[in-house]
Protein backbone atom coordinates (compact mmCIF):
# COMPACT_ATOMS: atom_id res chain seq x y z
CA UNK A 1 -119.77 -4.59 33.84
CA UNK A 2 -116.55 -4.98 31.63
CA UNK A 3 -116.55 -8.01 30.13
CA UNK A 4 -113.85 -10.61 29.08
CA UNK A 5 -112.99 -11.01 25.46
CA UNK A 6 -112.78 -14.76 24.38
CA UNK A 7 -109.50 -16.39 23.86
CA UNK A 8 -108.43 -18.48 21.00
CA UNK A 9 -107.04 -21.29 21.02
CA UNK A 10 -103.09 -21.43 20.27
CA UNK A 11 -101.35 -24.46 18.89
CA UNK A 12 -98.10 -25.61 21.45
CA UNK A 13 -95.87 -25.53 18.79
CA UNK A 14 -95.88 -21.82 17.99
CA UNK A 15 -96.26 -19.45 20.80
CA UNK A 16 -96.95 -16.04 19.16
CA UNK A 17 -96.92 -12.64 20.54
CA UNK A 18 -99.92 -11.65 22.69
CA UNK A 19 -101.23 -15.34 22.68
CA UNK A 20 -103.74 -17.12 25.17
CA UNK A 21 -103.54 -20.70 25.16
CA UNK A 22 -107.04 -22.01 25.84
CA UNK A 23 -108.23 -26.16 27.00
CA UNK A 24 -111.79 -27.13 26.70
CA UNK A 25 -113.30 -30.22 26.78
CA UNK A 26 -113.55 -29.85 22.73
CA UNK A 27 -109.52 -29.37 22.68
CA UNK A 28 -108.89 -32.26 24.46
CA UNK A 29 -111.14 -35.70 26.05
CA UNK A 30 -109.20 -34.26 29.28
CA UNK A 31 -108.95 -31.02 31.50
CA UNK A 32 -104.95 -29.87 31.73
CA UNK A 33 -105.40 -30.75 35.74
CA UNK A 34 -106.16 -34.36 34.74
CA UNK A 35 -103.74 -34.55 31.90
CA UNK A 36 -101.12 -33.29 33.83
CA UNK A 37 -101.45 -35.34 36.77
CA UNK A 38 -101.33 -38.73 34.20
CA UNK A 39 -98.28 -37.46 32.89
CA UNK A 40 -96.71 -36.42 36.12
CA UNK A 41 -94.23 -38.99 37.55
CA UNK A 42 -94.62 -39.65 41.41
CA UNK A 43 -91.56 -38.05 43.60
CA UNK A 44 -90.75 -38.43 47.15
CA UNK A 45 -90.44 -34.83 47.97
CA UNK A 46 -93.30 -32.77 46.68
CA UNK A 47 -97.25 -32.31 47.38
CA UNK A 48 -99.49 -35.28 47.66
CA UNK A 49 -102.54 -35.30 45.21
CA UNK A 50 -104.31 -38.80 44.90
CA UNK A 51 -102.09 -41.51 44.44
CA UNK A 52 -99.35 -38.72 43.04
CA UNK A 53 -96.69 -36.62 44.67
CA UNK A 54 -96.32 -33.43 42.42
CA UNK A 55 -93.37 -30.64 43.24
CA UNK A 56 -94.36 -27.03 42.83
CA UNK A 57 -92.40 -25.85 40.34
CA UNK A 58 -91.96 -23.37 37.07
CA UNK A 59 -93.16 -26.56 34.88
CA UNK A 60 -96.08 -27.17 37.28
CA UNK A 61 -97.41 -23.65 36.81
CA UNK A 62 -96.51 -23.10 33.01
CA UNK A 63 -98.06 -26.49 31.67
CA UNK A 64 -98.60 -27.64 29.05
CA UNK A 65 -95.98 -24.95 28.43
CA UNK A 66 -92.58 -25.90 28.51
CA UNK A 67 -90.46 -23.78 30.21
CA UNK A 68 -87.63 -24.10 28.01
CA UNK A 69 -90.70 -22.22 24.72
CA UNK A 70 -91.88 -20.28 27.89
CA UNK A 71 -87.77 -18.72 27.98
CA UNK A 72 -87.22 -18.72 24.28
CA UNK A 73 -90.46 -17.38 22.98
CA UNK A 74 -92.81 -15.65 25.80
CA UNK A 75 -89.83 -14.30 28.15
CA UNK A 76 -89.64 -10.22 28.16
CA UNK A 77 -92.06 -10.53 24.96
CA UNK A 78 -95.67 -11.14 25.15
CA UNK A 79 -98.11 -11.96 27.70
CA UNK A 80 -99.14 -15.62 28.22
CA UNK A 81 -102.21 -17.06 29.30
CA UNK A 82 -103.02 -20.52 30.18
CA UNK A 83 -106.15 -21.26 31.30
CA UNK A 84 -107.17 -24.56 32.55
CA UNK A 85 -110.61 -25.41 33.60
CA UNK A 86 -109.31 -27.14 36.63
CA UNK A 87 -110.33 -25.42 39.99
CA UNK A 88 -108.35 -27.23 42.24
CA UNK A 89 -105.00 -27.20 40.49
CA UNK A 90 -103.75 -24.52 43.26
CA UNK A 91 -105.67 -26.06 46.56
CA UNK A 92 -101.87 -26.67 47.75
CA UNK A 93 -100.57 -23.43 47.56
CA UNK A 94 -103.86 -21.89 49.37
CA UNK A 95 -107.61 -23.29 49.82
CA UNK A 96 -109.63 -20.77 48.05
CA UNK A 97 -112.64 -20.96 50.81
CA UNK A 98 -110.33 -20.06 54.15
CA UNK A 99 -107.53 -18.50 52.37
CA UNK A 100 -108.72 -14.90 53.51
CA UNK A 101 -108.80 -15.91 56.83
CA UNK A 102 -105.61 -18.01 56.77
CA UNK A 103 -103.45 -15.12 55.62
CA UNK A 104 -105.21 -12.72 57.92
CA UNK A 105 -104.27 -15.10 60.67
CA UNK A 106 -100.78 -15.67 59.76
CA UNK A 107 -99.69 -11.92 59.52
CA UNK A 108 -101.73 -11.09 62.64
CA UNK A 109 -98.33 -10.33 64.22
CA UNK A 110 -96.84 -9.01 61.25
CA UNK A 111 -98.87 -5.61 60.68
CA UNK A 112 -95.69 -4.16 57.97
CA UNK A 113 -96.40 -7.11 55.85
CA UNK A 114 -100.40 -6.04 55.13
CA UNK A 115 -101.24 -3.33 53.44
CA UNK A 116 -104.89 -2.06 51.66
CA UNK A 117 -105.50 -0.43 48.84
CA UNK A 118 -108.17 1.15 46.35
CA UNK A 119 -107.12 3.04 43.74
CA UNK A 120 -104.87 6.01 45.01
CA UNK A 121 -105.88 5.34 48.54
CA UNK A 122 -103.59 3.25 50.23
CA UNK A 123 -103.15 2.03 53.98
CA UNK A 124 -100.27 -0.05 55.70
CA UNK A 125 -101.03 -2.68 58.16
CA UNK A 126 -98.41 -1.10 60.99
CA UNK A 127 -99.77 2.47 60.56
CA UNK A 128 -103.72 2.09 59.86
CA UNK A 129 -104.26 -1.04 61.58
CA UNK A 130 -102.15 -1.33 64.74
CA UNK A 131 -103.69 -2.28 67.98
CA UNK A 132 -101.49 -1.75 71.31
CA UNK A 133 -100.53 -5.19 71.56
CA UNK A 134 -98.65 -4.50 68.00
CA UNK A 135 -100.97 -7.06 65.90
CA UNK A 136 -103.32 -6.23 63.20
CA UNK A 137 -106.92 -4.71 64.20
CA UNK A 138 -108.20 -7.82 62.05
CA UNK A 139 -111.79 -5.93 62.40
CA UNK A 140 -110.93 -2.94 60.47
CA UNK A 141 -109.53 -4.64 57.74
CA UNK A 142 -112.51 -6.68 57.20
CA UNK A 143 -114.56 -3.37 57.75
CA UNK A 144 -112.49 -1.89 54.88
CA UNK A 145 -112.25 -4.64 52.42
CA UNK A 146 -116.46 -4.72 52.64
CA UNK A 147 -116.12 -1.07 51.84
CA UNK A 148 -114.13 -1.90 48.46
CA UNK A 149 -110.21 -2.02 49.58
CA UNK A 150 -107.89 -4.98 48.25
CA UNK A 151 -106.11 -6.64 50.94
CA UNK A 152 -102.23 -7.06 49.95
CA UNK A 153 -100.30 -9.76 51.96
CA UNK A 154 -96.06 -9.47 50.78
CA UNK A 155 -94.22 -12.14 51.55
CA UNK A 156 -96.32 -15.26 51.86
CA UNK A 157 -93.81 -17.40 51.24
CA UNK A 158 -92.03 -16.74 54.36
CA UNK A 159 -94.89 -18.56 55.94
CA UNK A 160 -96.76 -21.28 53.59
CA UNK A 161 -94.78 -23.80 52.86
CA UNK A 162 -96.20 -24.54 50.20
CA UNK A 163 -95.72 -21.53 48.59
CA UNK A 164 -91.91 -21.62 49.71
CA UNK A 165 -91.70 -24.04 47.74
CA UNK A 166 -93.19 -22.96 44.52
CA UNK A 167 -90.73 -19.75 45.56
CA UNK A 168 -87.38 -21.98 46.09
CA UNK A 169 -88.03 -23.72 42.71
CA UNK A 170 -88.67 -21.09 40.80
CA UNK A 171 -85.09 -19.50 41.80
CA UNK A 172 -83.49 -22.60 41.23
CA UNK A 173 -84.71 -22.88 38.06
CA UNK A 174 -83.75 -19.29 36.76
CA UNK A 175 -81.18 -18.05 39.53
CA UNK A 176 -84.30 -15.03 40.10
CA UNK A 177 -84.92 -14.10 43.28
CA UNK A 178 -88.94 -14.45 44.13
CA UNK A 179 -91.32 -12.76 46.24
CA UNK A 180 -94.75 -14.09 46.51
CA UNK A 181 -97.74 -11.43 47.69
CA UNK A 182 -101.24 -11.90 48.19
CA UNK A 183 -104.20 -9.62 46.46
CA UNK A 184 -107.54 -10.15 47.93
CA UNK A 185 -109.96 -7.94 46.12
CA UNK A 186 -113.98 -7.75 47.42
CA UNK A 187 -116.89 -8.01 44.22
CA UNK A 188 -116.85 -5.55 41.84
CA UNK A 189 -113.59 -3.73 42.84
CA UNK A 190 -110.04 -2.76 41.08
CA UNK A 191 -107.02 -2.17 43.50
CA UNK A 192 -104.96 -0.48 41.45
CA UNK A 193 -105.04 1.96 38.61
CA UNK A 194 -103.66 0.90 36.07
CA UNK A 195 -99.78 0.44 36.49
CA UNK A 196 -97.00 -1.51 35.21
CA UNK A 197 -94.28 -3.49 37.62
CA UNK A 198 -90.20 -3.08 37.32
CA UNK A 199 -90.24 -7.06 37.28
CA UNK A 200 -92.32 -9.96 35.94
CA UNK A 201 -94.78 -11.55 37.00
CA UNK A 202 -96.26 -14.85 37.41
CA UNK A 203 -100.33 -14.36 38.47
CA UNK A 204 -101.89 -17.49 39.64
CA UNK A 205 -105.68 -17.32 40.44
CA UNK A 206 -106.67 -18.81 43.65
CA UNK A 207 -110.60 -18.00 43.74
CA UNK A 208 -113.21 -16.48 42.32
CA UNK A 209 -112.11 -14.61 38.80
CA UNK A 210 -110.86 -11.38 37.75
CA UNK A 211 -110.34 -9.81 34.61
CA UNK A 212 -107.29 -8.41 33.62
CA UNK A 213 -106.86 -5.46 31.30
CA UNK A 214 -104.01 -5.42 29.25
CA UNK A 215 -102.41 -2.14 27.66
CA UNK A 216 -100.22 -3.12 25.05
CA UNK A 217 -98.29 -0.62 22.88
CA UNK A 218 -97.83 1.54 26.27
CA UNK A 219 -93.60 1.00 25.82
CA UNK A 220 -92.18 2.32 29.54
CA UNK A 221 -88.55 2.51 29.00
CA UNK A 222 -86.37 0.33 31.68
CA UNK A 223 -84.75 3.07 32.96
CA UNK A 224 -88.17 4.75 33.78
CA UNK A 225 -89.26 2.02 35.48
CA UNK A 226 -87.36 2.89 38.69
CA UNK A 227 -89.52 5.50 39.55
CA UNK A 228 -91.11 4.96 42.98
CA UNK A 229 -94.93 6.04 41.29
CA UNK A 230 -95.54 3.68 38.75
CA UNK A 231 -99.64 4.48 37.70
CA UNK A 232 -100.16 5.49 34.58
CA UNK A 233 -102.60 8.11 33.40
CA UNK A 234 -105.27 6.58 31.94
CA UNK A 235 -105.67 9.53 29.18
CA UNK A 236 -103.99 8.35 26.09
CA UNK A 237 -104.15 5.01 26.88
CA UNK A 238 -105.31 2.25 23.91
CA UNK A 239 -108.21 -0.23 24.53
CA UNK A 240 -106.76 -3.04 26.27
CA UNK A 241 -106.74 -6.89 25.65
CA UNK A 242 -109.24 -8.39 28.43
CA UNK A 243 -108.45 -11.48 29.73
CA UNK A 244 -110.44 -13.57 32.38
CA UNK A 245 -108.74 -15.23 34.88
CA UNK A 246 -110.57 -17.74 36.59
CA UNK A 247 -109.43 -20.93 39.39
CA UNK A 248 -105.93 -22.19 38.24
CA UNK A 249 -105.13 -20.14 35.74
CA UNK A 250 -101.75 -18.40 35.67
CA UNK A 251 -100.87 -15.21 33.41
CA UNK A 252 -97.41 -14.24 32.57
CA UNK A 253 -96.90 -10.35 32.59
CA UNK A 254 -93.50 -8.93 31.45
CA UNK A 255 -91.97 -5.67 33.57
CA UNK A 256 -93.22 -2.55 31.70
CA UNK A 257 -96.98 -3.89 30.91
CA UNK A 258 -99.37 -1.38 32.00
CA UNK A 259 -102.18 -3.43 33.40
CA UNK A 260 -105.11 -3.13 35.52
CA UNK A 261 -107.73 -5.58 36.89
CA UNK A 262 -111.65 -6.06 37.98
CA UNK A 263 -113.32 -8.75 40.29
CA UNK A 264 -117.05 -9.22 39.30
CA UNK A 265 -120.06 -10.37 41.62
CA UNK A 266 -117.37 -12.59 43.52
CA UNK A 267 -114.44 -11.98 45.94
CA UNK A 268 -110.94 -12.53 43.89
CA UNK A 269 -107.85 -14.42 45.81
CA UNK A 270 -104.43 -14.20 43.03
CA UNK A 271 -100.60 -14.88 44.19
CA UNK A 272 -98.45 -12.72 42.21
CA UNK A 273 -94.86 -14.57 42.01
CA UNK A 274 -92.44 -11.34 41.15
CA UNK A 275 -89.36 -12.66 39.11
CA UNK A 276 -86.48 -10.28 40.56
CA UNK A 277 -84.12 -10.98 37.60
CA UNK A 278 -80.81 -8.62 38.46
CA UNK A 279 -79.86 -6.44 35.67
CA UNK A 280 -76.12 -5.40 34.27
CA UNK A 281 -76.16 -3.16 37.19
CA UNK A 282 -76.71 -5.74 39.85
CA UNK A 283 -73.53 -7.65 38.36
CA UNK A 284 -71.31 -4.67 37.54
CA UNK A 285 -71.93 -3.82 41.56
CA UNK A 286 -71.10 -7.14 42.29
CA UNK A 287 -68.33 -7.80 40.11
CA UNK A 288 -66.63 -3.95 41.47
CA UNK A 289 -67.39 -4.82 45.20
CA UNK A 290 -66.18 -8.28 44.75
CA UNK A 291 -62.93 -6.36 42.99
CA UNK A 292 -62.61 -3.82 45.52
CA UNK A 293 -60.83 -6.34 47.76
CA UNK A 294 -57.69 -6.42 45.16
CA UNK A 295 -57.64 -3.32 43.14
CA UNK A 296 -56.57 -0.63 45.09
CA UNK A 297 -57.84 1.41 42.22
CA UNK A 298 -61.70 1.37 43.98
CA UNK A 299 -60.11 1.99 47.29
CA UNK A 300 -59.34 5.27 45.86
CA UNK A 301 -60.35 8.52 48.31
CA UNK A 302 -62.33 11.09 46.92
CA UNK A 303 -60.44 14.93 47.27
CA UNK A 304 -61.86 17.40 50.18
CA UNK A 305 -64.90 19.57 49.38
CA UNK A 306 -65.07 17.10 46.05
CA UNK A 307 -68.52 18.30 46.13
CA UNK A 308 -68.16 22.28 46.14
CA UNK A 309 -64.56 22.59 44.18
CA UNK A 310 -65.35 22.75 40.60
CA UNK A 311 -61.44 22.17 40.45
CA UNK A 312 -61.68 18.89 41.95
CA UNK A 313 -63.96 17.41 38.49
CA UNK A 314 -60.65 16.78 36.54
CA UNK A 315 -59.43 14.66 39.73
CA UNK A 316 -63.07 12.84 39.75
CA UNK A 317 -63.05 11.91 36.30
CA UNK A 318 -59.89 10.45 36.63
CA UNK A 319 -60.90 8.06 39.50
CA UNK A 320 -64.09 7.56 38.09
CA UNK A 321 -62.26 5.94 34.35
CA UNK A 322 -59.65 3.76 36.59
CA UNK A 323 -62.55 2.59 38.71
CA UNK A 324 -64.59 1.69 35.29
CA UNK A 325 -61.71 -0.26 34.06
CA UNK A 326 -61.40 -2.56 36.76
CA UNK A 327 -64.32 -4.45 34.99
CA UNK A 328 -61.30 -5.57 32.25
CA UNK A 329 -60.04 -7.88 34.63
CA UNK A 330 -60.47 -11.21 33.09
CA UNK A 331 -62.09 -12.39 36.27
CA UNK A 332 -64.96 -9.33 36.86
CA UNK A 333 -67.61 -11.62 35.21
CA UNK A 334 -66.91 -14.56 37.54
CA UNK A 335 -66.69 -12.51 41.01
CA UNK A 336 -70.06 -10.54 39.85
CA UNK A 337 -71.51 -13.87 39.28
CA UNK A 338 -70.25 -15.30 42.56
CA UNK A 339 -72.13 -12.12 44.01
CA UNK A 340 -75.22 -12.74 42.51
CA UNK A 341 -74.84 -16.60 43.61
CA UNK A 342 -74.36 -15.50 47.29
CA UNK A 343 -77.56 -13.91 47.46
CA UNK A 344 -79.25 -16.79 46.25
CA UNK A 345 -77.29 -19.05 48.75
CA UNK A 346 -78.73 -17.03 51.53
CA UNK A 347 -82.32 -17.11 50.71
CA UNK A 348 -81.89 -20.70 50.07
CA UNK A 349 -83.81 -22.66 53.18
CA UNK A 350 -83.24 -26.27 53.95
CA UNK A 351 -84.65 -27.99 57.28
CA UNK A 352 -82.90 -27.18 60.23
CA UNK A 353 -80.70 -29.95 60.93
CA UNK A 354 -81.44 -33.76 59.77
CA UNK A 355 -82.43 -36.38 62.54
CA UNK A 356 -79.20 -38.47 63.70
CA UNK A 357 -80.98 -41.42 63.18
CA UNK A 358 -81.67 -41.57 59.93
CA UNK A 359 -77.57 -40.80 59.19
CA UNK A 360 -76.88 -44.03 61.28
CA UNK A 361 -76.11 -47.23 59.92
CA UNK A 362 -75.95 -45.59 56.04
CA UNK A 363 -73.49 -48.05 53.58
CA UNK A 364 -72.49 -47.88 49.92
CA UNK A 365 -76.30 -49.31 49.18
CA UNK A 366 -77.72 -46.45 51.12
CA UNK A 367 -80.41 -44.40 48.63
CA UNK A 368 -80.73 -40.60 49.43
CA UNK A 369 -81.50 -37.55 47.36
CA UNK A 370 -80.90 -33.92 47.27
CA UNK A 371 -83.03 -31.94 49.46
CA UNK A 372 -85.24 -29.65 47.09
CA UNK A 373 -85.80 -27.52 45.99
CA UNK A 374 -82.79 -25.65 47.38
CA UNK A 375 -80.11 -23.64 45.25
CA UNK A 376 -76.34 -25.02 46.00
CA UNK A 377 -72.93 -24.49 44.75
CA UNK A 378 -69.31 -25.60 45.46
CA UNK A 379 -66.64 -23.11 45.45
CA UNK A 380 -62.79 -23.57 46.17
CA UNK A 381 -61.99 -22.35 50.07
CA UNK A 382 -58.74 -22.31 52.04
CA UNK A 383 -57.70 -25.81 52.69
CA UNK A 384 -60.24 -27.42 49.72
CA UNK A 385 -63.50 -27.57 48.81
CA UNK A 386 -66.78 -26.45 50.58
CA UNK A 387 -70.77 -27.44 49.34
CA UNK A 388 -72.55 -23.74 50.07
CA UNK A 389 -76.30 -24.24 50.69
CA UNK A 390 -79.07 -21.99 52.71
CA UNK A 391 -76.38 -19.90 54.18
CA UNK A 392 -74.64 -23.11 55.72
CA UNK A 393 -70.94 -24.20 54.21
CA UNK A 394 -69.49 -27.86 54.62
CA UNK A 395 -66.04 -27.67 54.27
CA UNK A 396 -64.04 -30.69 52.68
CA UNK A 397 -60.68 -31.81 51.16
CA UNK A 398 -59.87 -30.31 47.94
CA UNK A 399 -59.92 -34.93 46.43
CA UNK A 400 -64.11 -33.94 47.73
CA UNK A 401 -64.50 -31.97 44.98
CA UNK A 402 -66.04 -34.17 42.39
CA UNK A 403 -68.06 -35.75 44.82
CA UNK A 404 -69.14 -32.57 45.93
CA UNK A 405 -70.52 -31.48 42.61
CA UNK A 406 -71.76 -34.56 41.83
CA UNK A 407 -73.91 -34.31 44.77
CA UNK A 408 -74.80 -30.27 43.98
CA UNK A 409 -75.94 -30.83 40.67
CA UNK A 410 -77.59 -34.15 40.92
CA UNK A 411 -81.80 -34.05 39.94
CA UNK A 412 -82.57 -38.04 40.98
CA UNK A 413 -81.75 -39.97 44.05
CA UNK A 414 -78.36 -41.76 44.30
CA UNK A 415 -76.34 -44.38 46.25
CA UNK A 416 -73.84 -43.38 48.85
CA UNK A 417 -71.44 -45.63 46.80
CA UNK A 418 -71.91 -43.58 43.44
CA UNK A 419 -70.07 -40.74 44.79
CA UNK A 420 -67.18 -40.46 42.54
CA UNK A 421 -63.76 -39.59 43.59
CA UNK A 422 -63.68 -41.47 47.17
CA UNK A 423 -63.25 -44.29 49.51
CA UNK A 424 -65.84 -46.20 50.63
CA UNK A 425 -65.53 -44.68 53.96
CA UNK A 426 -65.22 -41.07 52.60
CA UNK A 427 -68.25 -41.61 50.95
CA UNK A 428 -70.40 -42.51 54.02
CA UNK A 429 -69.07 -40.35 56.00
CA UNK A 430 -69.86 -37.28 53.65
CA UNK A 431 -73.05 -38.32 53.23
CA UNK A 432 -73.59 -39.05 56.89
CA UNK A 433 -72.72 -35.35 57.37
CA UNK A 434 -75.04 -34.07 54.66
CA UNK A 435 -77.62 -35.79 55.79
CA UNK A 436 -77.58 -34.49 59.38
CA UNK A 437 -76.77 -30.96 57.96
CA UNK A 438 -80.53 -31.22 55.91
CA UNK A 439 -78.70 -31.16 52.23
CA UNK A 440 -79.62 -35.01 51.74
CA UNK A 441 -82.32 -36.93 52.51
CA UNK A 442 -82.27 -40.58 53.42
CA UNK A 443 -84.78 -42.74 51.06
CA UNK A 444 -85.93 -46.01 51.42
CA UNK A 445 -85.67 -48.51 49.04
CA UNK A 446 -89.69 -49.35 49.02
């Protein structure tokens, strides 16, 4: 049985490379659950614990880690481990005891989504486990996992709310797209070999524990890390750092960390939250589509039998140079930004439409707050303005504009009559719209 090396304990106030931050009762005369939830302030919009209302979020998870030392110190460098000694600091995400069955239940219709695995044998949900009806054969999947395959659930966050929520935050908070999967992994079993990701990774443990091996030193290049196979032969490799994850602890792992993990006499739940951060590539493909509308120069044909005339390279180079040099227009940074921006507009979610009631009888005294989390931006349209949110535009005179980004970028609830920039009847009607379009929600004053 492999076990766990002990971690030490790491002041706040210098995060070091390859650090575990550790709380015990002799750290502290409180757990980080119960410290956190003193310090947290209630909110109107988030999960209810106790008397508190606490929003999933990038803070949530990290703490006591700021995220701001969590972007300037751990981020792309080190792994990070907090551990917490609080079981239930995850019960909203799921409930350790039925999460098995809950996810099993959820994607019973959604056999692509599920997918088992131990060691180099792997089985998808729509090929291994399809009955004729088109849903999951439930039974073999329990009949496998008892013989030693991890269950592997993509996507949860299309259906817990919850965990939408952590997801939404989290790409609010660093513009990342974020895909949440499952891992359920039986006693005294390792789903993988060990591997590294092409992304980073948040892990948070749900139940039971698992303990992580950690290969540092193993340096995989970026540019080998789009290869489709991404094991690593376990000849060569150094000892690893072991780490024990156990209920609410999250670990940080950095794209390019060969890792590799162990349950022990218990069943092991984790979410992995994958950080999709785009690279130069995503916003040089933006920024040349985006340019492609204007410069005539990426319009460009390529010559007949381009591929089998060795005459034809001159002609390809030349297109190839004037296509690069598109990217020196001043505004190539902006429109691959504006790219990258639209796909996190789409993703964004937002309830479906607001009730009517609650945008009658609004004034100037009327409190309501952004809807969050949910990623927004204004951007200048034919005719004026328009607030983009969750794939949904409201258009509005160009004199909305201030008002527009006042009510994009604003964190804390507001009064109808602080919007800057317009009439008292602009105002409520703009937020009357809003709020019936899901962006704001209508607070009372209690």
């Amino acid at each position: 049985m492999l076990v766990a090396k002990k971690g030490s304990v790491v002041p706040m106030s210098s995060v070091v490379p390859m650090s575990s931050v550790v709380l015990s009762p002799s750290d502290a005369q409180r757990s980080r659950c119960e410290a956190y939830l003193a310090n947290s302030s209630p909110t109107r919009l988030g999960r209810r614990l106790g008397r508190l209302t606490i929003e999933p979020s990038l803070a949530w998870l990290l703490a006591p880690l700021t995220v701001q030392t969590f972007l300037d110190k751990v981020w792309t460098a080190t792994h990070y481990h907090v551990k917490r000694h609080c079981a239930s600091y995850f019960d909203s995400m799921l409930h350790g005891p039925s999460a098995i069955e809950d996810l099993l239940e959820l994607f019973r219709r959604e056999p692509s989504a599920v997918r088992l695995m131990r060691g180099d044998d792997k089985k998808s949900g729509s090929d291994s486990y399809l009955l004729v009806d088109g849903s999951l054969d439930l039974v073999g999947i329990r009949n496998d996992f008892a013989d030693g395959f991890t269950i592997v659930v993509d996507g949860v966050e299309r259906y817990v709310r919850a965990i939408a929520s952590l997801a939404h935050s989290i790409e609010v908070e660093l513009n990342f797209p974020i895909q949440v999967n499952a891992y359920i992994t039986p006693p005294g079993s390792r789903g993988l070999v060990p591997h590294y990701d092409d992304h980073d990774v948040l892990i948070l443990q749900i139940q039971g524990s698992k303990v992580w091996h950690l290969y540092n030193g193993v340096d995989i290049p970026p540019h080998q890390m789009q290869r489709r196979d991404k094991a690593v032969p376990t000849d060569g490799l150094p000892l690893p750092t072991d780490l024990c994850l156990e209920v609410g602890d999250v670990l940080y792992l950095p794209r390019g960390l060969v890792h590799a993990a162990d349950t022990d006499a218990e069943p092991s739940i984790h979410l992995t939250v994958g950080i999709h951060a785009p690279t130069a590539l995503t916003l040089a493909i933006g920024a040349l589509h985006s340019l492609s509308f204007h410069d005539d120069r990426l319009n460009a044909q390529l010559p007949p039998r381009h591929l089998d005339d060795a005459d034809a390279y001159s002609t390809l180079a030349v297109l190839l140079r004037d296509a690069v040099r598109t990217v020196e227009d001043p505004s190539a940074i902006a429109k691959g930004l504006d790219a990258l921006a639209d796909v996190l507009i789409r993703r964004g979610r937002c309830p479906p439409v607001g009730q009517m009631s609650k945008a009658s009888g609004i004034d100037g005294r009327t409190l309501v707050t952004k809807y969050k989390p949910l990623y927004s931006r204004v951007k200048t349209v034919a005719g004026g303005v328009a607030l983009q949110f969750a794939k949904l535009s409201i258009n509005a005179g160009a004199d909305h504009e201030g008002a527009l980004l006042f009510i994009s970028s604003s964190t804390e609830p507001f009064r109808v009559c602080d919007l800057p920039g317009l009439r008292a009847e602009q105002q409520i009607e703009l937020a009357r719209k809003l709020i019936v379009s899901g962006f704001l929600v209508r607070l009372s004053d209690d």
